[in-house]
Protein backbone atom coordinates (compact mmCIF):
# COMPACT_ATOMS: atom_id res chain seq x y z
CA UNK A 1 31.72 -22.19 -18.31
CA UNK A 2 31.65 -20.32 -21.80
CA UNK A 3 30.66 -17.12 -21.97
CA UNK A 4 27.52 -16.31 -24.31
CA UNK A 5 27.98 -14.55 -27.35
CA UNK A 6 26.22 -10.98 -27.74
CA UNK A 7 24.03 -12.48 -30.35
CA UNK A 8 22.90 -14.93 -27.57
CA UNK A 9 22.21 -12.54 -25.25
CA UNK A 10 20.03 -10.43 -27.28
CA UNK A 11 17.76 -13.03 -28.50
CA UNK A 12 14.34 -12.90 -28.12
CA UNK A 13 12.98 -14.73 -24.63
CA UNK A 14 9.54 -15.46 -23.32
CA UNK A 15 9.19 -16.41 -19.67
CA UNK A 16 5.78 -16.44 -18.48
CA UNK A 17 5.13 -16.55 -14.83
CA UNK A 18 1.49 -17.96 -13.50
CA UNK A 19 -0.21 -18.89 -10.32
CA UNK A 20 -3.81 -19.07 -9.48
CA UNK A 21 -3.11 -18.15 -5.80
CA UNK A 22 -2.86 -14.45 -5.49
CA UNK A 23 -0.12 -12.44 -3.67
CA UNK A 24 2.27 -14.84 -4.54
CA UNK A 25 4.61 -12.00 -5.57
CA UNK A 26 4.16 -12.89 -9.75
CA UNK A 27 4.12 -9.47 -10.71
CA UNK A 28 7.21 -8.61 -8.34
CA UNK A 29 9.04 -11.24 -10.12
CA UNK A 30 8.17 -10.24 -13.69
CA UNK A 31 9.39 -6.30 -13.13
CA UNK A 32 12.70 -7.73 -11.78
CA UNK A 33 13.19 -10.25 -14.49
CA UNK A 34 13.19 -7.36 -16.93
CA UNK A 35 14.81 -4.80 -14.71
CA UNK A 36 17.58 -7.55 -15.09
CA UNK A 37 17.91 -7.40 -18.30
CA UNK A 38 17.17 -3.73 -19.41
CA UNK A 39 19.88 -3.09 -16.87
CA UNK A 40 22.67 -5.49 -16.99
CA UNK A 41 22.16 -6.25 -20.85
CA UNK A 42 20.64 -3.11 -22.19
CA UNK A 43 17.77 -4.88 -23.21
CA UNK A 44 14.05 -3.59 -23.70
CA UNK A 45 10.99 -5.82 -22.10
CA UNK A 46 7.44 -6.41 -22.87
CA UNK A 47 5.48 -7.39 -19.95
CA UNK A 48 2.24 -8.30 -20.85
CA UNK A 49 0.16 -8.61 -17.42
CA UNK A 50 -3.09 -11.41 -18.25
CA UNK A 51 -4.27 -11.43 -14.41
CA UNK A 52 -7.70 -12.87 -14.73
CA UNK A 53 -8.21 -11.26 -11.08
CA UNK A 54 -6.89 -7.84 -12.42
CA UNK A 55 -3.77 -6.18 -13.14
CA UNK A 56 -1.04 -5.36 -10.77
CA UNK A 57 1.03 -2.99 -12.73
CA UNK A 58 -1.00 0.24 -12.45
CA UNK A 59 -0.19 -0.29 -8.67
CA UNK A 60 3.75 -0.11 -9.30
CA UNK A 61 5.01 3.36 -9.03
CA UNK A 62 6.54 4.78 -11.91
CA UNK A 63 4.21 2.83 -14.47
């Protein structure tokens, strides 16, 4: 397998995680997708919580 250039790895990315059902752990998944990346590529995230329901971040300590 080839490795990916830096250029690669800094591109832009969108991933967009949905579900109607609640507690389905969507918002647990979207913190550690850009953990990931802010901490194994030095990357900064957007997250951009649209919950029709309400939002789950201002639950998450630390935000």
């Amino acid at each position: 397998m080839q490795e990916k250039s830096k250029e690669e790895i800094l591109s832009p990315r969108l991933y967009t995680i949905h579900s109607q059902k609640g507690g389905v752990g969507k918002t647990s998944i979207a913190l550690a997708i850009a953990g990931f990346g802010a901490i194994y590529h030095n990357v900064k995230s957007l997250i951009i919580d649209a919950d029709l329901t309400g939002t789950s971040l201002v639950d998450v300590p630390g935000w």
